[in-house]
PDB file of N, CA and C in Angstrom:
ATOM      1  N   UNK A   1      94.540  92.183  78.930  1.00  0.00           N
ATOM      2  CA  UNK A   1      94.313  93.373  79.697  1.00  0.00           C
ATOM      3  C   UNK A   1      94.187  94.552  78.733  1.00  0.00           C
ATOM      4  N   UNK A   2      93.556  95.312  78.771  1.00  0.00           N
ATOM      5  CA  UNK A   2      93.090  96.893  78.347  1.00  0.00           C
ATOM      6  C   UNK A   2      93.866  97.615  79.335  1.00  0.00           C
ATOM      7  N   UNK A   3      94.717  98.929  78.538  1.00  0.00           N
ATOM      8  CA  UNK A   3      95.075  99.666  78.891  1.00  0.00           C
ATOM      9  C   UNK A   3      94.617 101.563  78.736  1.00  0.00           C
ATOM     10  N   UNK A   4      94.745 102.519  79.244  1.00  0.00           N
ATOM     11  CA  UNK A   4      94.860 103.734  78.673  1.00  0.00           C
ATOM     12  C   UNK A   4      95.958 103.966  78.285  1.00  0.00           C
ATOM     13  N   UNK A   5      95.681 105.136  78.444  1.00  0.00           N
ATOM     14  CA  UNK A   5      97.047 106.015  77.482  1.00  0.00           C
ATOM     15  C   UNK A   5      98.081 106.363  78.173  1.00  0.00           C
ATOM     16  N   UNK A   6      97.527 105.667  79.709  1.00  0.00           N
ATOM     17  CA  UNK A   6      99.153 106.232  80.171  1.00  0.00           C
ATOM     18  C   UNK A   6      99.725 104.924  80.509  1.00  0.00           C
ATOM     19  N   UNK A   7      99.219 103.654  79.714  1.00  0.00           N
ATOM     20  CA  UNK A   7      99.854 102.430  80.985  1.00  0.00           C
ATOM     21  C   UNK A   7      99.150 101.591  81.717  1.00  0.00           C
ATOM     22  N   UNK A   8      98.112 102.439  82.191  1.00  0.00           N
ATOM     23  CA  UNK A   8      97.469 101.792  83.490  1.00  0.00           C
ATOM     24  C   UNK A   8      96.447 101.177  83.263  1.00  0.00           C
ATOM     25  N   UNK A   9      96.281 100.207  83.938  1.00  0.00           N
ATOM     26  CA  UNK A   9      94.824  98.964  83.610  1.00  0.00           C
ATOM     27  C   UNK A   9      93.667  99.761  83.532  1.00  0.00           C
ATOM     28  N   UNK A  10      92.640  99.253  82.343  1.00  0.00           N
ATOM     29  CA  UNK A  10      91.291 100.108  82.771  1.00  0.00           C
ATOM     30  C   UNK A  10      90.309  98.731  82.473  1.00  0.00           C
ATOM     31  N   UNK A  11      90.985  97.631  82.115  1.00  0.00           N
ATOM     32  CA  UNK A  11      90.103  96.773  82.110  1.00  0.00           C
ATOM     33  C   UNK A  11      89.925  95.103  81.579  1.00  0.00           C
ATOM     34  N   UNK A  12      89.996  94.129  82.149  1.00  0.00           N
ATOM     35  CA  UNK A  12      90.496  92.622  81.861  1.00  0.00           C
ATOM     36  C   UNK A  12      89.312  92.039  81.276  1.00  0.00           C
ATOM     37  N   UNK A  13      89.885  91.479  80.137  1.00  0.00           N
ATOM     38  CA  UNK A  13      89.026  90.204  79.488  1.00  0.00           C
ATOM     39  C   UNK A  13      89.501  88.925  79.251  1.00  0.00           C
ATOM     40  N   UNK A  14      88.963  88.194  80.590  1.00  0.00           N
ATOM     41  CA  UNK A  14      89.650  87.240  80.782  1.00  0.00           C
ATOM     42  C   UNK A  14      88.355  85.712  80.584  1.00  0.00           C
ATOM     43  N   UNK A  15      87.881  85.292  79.235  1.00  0.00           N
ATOM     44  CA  UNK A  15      86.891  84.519  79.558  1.00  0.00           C
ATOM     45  C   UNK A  15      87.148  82.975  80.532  1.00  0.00           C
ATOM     46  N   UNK A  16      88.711  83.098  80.203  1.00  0.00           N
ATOM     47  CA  UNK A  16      89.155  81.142  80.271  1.00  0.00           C
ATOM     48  C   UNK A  16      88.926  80.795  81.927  1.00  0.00           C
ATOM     49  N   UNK A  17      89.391  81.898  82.804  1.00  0.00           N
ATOM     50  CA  UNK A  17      88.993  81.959  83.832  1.00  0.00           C
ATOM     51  C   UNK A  17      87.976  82.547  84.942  1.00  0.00           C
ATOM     52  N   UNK A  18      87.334  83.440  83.788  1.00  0.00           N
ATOM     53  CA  UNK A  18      86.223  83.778  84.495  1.00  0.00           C
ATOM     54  C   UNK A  18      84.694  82.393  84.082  1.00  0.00           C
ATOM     55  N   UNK A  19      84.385  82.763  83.168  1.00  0.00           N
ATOM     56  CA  UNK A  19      83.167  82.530  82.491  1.00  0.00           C
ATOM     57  C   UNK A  19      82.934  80.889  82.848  1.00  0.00           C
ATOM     58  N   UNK A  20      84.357  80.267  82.382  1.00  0.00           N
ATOM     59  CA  UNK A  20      84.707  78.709  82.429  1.00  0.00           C
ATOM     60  C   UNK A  20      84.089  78.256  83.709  1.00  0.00           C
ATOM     61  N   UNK A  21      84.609  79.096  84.825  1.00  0.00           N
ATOM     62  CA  UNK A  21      84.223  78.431  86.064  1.00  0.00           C
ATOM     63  C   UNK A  21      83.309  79.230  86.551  1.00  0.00           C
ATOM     64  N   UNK A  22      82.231  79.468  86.112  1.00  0.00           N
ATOM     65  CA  UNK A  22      80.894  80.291  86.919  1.00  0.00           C
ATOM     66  C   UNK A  22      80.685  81.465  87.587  1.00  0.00           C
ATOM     67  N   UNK A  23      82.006  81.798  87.786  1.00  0.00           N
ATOM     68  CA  UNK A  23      81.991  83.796  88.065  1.00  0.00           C
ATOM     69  C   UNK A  23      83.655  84.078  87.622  1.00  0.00           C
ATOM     70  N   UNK A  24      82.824  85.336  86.809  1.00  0.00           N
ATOM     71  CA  UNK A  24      83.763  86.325  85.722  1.00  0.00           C
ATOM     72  C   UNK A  24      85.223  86.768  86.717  1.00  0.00           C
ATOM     73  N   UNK A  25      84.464  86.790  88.360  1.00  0.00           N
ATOM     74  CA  UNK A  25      85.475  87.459  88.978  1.00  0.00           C
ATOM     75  C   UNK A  25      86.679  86.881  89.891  1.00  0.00           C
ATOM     76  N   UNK A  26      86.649  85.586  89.158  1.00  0.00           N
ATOM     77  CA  UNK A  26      87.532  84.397  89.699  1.00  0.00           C
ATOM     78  C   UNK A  26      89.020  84.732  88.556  1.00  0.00           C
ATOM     79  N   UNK A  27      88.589  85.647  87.714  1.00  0.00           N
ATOM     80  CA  UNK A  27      89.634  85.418  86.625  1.00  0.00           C
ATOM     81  C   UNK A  27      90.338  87.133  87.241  1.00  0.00           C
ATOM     82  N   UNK A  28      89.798  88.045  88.148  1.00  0.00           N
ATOM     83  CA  UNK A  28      90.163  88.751  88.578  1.00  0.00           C
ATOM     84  C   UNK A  28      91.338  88.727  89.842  1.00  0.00           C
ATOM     85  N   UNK A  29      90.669  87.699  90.643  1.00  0.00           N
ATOM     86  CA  UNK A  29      91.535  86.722  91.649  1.00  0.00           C
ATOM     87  C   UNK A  29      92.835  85.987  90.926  1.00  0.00           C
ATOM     88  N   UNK A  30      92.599  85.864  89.692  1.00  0.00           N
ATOM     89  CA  UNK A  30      93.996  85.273  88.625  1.00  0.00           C
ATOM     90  C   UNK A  30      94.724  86.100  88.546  1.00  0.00           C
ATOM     91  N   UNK A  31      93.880  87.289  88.028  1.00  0.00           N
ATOM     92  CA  UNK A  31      95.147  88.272  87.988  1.00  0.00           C
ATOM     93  C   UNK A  31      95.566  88.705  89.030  1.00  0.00           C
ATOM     94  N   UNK A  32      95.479  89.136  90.538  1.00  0.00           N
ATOM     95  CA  UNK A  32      95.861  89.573  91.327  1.00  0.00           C
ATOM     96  C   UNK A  32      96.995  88.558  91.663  1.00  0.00           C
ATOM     97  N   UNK A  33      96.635  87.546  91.604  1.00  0.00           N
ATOM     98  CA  UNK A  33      97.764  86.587  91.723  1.00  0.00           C
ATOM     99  C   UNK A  33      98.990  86.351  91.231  1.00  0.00           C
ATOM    100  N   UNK A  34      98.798  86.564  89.618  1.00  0.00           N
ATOM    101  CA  UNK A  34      99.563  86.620  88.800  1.00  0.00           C
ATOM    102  C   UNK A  34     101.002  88.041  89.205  1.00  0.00           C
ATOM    103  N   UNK A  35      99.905  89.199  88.900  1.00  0.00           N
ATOM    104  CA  UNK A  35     100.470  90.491  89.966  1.00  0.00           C
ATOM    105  C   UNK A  35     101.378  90.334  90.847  1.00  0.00           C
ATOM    106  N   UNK A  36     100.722  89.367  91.886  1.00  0.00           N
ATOM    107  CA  UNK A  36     101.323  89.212  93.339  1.00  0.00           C
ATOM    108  C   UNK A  36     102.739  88.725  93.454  1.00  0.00           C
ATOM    109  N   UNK A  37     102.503  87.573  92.119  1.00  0.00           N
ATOM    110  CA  UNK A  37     104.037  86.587  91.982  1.00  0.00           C
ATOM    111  C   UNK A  37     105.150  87.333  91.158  1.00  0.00           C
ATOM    112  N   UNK A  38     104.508  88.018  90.059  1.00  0.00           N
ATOM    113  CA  UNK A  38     105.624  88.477  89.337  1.00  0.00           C
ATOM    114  C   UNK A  38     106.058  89.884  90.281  1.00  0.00           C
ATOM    115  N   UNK A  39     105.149  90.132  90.975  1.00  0.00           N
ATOM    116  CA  UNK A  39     105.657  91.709  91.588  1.00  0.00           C
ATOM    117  C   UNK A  39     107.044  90.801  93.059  1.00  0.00           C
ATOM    118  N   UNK A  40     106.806  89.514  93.521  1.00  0.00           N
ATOM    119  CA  UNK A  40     107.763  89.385  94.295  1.00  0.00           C
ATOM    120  C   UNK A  40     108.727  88.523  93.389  1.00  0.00           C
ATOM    121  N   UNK A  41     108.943  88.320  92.235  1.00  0.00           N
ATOM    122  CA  UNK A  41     109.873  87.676  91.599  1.00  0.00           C
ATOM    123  C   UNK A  41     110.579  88.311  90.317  1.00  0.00           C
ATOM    124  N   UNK A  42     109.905  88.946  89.935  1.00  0.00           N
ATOM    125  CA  UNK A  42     110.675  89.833  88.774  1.00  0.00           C
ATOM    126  C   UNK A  42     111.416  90.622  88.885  1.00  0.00           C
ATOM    127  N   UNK A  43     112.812  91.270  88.248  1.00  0.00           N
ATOM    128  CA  UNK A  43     113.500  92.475  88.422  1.00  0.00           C
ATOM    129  C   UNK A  43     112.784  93.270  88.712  1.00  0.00           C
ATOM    130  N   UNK A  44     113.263  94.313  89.326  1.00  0.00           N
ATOM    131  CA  UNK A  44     112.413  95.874  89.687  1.00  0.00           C
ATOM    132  C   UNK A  44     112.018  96.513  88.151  1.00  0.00           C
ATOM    133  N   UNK A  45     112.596  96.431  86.782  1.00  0.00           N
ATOM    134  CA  UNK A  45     112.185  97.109  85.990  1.00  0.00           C
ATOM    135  C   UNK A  45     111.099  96.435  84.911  1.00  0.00           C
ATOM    136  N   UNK A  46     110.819  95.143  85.728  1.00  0.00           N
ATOM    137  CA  UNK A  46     109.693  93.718  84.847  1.00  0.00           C
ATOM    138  C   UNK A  46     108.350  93.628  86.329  1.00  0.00           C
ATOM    139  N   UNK A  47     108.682  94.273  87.143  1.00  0.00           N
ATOM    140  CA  UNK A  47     107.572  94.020  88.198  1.00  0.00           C
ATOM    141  C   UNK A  47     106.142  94.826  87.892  1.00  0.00           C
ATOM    142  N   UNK A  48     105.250  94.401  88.304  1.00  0.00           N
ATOM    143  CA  UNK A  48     103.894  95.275  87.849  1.00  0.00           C
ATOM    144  C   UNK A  48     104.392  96.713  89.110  1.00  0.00           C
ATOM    145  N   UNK A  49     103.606  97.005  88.588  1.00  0.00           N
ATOM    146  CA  UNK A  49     103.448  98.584  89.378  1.00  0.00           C
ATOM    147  C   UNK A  49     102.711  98.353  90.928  1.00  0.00           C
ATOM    148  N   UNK A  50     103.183  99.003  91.897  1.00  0.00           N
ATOM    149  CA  UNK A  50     102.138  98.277  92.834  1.00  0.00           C
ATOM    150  C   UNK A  50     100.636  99.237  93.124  1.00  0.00           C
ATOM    151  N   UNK A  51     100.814 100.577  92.276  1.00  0.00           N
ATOM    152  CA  UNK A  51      99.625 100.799  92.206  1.00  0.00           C
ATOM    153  C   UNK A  51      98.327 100.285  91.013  1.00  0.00           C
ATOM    154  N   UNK A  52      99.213  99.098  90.151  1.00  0.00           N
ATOM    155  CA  UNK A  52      98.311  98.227  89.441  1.00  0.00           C
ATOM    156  C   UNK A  52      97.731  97.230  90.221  1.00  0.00           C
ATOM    157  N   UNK A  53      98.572  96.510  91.406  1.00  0.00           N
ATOM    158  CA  UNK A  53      98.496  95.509  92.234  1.00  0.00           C
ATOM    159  C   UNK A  53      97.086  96.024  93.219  1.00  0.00           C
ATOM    160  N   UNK A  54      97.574  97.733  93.650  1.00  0.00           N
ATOM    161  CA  UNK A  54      96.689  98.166  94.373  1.00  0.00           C
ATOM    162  C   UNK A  54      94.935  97.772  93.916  1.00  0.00           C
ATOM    163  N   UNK A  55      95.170  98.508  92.885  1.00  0.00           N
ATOM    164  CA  UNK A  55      93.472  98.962  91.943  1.00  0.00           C
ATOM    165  C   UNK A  55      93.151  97.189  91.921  1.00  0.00           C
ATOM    166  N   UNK A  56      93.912  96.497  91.200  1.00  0.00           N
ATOM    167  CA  UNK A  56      93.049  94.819  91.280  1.00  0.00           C
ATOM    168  C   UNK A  56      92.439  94.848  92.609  1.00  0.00           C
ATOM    169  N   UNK A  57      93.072  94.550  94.180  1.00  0.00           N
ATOM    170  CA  UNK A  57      92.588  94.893  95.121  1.00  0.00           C
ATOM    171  C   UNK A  57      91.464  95.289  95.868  1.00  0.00           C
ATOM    172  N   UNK A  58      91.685  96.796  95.269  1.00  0.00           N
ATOM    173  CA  UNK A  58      90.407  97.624  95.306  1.00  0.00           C
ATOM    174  C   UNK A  58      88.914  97.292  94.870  1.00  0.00           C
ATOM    175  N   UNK A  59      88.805  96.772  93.363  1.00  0.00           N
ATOM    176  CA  UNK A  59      88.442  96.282  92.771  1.00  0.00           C
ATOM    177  C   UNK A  59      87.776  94.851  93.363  1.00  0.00           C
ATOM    178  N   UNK A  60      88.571  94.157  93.759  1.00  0.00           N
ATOM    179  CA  UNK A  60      88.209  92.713  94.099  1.00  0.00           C
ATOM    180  C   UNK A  60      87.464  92.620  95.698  1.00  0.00           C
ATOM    181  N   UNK A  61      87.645  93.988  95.906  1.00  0.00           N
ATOM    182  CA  UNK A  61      87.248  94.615  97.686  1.00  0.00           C
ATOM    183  C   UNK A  61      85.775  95.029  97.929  1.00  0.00           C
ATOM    184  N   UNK A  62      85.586  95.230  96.319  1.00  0.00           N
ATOM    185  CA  UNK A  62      84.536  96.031  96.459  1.00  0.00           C
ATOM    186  C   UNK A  62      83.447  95.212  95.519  1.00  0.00           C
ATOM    187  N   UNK A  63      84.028  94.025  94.985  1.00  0.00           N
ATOM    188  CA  UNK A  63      83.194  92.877  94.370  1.00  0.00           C
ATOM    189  C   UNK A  63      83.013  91.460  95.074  1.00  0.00           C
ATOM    190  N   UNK A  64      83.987  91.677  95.606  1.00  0.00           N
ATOM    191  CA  UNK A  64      83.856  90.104  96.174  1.00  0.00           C
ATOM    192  C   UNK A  64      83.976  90.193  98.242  1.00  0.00           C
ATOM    193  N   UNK A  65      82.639  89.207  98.838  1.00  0.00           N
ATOM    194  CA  UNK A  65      82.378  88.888 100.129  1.00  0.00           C
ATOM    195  C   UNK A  65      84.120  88.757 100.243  1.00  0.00           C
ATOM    196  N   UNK A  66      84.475  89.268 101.213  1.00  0.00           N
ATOM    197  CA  UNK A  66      86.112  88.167 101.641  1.00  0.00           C
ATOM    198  C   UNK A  66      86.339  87.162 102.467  1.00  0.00           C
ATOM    199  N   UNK A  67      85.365  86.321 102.306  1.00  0.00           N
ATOM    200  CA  UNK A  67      85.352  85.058 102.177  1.00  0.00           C
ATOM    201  C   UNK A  67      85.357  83.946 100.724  1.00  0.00           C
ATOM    202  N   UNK A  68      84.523  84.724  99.755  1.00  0.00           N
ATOM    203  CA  UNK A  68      84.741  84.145  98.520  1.00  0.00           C
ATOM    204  C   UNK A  68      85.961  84.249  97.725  1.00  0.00           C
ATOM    205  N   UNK A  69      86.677  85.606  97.959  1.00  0.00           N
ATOM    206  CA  UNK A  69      87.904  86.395  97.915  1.00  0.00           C
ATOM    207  C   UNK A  69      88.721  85.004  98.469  1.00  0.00           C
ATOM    208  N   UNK A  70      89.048  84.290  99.980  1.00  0.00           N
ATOM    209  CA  UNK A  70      89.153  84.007 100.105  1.00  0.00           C
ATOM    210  C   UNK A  70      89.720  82.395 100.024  1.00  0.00           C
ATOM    211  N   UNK A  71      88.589  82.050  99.337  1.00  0.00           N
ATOM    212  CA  UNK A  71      88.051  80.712  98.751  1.00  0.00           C
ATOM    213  C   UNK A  71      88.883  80.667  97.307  1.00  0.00           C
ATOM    214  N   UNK A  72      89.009  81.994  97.004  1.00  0.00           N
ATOM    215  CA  UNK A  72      89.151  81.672  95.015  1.00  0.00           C
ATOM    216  C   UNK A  72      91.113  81.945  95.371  1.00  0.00           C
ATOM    217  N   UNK A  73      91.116  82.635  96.518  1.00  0.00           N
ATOM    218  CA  UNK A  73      92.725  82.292  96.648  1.00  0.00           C
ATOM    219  C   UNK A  73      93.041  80.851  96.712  1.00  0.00           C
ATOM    220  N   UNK A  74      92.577  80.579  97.904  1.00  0.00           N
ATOM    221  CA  UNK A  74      93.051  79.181  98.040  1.00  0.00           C
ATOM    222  C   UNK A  74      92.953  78.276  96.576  1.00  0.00           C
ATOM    223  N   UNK A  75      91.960  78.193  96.064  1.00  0.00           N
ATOM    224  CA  UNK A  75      91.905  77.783  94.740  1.00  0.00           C
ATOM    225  C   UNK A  75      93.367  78.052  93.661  1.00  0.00           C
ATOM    226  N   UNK A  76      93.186  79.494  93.785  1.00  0.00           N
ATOM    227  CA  UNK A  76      94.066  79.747  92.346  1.00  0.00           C
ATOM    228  C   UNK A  76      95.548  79.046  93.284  1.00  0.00           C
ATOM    229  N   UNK A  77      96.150  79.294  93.990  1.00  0.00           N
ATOM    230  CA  UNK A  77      96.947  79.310  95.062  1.00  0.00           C
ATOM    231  C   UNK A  77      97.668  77.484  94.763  1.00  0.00           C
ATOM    232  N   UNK A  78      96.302  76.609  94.982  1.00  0.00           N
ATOM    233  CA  UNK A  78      96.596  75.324  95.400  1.00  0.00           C
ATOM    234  C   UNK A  78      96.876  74.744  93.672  1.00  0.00           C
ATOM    235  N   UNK A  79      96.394  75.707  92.395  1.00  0.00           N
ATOM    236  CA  UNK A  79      96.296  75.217  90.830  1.00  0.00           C
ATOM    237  C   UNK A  79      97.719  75.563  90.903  1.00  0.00           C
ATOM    238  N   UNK A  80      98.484  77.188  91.464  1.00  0.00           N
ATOM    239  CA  UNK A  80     100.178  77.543  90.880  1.00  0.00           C
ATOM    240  C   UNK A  80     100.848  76.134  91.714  1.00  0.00           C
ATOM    241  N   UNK A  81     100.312  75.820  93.212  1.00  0.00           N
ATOM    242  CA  UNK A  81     101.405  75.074  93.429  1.00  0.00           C
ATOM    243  C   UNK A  81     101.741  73.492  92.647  1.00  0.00           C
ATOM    244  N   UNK A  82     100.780  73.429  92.384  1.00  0.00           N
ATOM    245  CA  UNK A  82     100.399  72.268  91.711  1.00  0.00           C
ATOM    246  C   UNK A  82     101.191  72.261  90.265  1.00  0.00           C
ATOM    247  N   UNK A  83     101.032  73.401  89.451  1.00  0.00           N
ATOM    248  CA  UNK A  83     101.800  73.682  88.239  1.00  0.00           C
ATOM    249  C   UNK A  83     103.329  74.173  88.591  1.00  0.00           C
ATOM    250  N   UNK A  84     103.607  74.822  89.632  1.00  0.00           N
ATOM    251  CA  UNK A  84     105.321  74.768  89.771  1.00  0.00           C
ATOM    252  C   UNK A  84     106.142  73.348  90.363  1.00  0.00           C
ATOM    253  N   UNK A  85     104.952  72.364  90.914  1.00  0.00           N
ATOM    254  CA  UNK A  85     105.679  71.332  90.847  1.00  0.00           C
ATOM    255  C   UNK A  85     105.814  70.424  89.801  1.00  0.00           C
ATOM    256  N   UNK A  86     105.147  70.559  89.136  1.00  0.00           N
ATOM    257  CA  UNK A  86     105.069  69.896  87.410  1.00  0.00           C
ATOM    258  C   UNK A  86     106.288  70.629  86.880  1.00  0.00           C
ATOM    259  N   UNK A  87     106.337  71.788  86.699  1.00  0.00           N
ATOM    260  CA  UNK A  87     107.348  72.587  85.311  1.00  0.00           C
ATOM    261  C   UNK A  87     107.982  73.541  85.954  1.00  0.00           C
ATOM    262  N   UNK A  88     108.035  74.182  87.378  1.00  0.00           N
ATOM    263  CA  UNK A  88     108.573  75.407  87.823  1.00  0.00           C
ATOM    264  C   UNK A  88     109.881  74.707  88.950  1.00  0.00           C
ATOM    265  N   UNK A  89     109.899  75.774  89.805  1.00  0.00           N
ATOM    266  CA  UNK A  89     110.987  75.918  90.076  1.00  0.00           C
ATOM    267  C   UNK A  89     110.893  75.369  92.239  1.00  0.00           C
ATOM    268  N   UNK A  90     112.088  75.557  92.666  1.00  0.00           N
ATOM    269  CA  UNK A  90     111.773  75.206  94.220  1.00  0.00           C
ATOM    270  C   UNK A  90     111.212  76.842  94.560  1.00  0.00           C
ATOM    271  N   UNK A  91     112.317  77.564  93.897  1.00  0.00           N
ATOM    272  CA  UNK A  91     111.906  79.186  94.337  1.00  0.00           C
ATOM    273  C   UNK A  91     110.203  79.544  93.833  1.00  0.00           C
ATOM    274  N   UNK A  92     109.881  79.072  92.642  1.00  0.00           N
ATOM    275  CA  UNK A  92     108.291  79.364  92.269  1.00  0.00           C
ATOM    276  C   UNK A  92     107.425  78.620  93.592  1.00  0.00           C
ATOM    277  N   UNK A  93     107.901  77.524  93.684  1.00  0.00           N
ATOM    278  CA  UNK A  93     107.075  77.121  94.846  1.00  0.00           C
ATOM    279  C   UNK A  93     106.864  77.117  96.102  1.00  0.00           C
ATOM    280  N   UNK A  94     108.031  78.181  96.734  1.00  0.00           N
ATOM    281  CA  UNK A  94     107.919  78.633  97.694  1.00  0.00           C
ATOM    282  C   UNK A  94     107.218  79.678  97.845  1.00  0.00           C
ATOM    283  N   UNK A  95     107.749  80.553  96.632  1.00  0.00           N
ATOM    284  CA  UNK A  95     106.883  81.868  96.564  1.00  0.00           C
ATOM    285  C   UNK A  95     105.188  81.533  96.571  1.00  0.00           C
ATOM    286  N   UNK A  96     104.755  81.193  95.707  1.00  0.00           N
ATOM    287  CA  UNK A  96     103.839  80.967  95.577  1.00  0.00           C
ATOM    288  C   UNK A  96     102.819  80.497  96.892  1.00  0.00           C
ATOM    289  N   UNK A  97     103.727  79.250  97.778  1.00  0.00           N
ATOM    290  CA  UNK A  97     103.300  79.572  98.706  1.00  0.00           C
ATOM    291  C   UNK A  97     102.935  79.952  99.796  1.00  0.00           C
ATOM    292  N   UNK A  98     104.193  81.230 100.026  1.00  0.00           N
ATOM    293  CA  UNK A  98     104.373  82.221 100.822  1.00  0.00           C
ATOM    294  C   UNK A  98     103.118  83.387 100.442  1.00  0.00           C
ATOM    295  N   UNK A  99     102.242  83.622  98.914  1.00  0.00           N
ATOM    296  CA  UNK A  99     101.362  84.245  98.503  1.00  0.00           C
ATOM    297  C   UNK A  99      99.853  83.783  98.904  1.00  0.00           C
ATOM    298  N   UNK A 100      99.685  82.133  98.989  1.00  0.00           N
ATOM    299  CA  UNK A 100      98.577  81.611  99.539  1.00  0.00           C
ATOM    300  C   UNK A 100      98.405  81.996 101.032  1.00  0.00           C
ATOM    301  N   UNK A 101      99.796  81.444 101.554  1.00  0.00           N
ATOM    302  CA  UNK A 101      99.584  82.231 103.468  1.00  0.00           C
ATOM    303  C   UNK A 101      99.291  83.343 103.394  1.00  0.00           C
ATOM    304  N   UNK A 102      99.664  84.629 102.364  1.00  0.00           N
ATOM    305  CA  UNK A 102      99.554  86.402 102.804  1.00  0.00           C
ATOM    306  C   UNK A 102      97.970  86.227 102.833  1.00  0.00           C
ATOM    307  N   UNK A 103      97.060  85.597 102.278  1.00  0.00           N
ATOM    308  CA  UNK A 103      95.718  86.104 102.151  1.00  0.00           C
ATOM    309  C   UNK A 103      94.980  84.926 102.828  1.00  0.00           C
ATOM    310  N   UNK A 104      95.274  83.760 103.691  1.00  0.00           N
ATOM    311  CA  UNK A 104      94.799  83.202 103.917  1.00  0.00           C
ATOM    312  C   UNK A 104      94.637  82.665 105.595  1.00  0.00           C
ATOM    313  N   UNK A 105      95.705  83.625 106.270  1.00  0.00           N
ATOM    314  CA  UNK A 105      95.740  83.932 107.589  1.00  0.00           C
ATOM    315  C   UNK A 105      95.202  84.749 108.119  1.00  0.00           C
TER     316      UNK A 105
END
């Protein structure tokens, strides 16, 4: 992630998940995700900001149909649960998929 000068995101370079799988903005859907989990699991002073959470959002609102939006949740969604049952936790995997239902109902 690229930052300014005060902190705040101005801009992600993310090739492994964009480029890899055929749109750049699937790795945007990563990060919102990423966002989503650590903002409901981290201490209050390790959580993203939720006006960082916001702008991904915004961002992903104004790039992506929300249906494809959609689609790349379920995706990223069904890869965390899949990896917290390998190496994580019961709590990672609940969360996680308490985060697939917020966007998929």
């Amino acid at each position: 992630m690229l930052f300014d000068s005060e902190g705040n995101i101005s801009g992600v370079v993310d090739w492994n998940y964009g480029v890899a799988r055929g749109d750049r903005r699937f790795g945007l859907v990563k990060l919102l995700h990423t966002l989503s989990f650590d903002a409901a699991t981290r201490p209050a002073d390790a959580r993203p900001t939720p006006g960082a959470v916001r702008r991904v959002e915004q961002v992903l609102a104004e790039c992506l149909e929300p249906a494809t939006l959609q689609r790349y949740w379920a995706h990223q969604t069904l890869n965390m649960l899949y990896v917290s049952l390998q190496w994580g936790t019961e709590k990672a995997f609940t969360t996680y998929l308490d985060l697939g239902e917020s966007r998929l109902t």
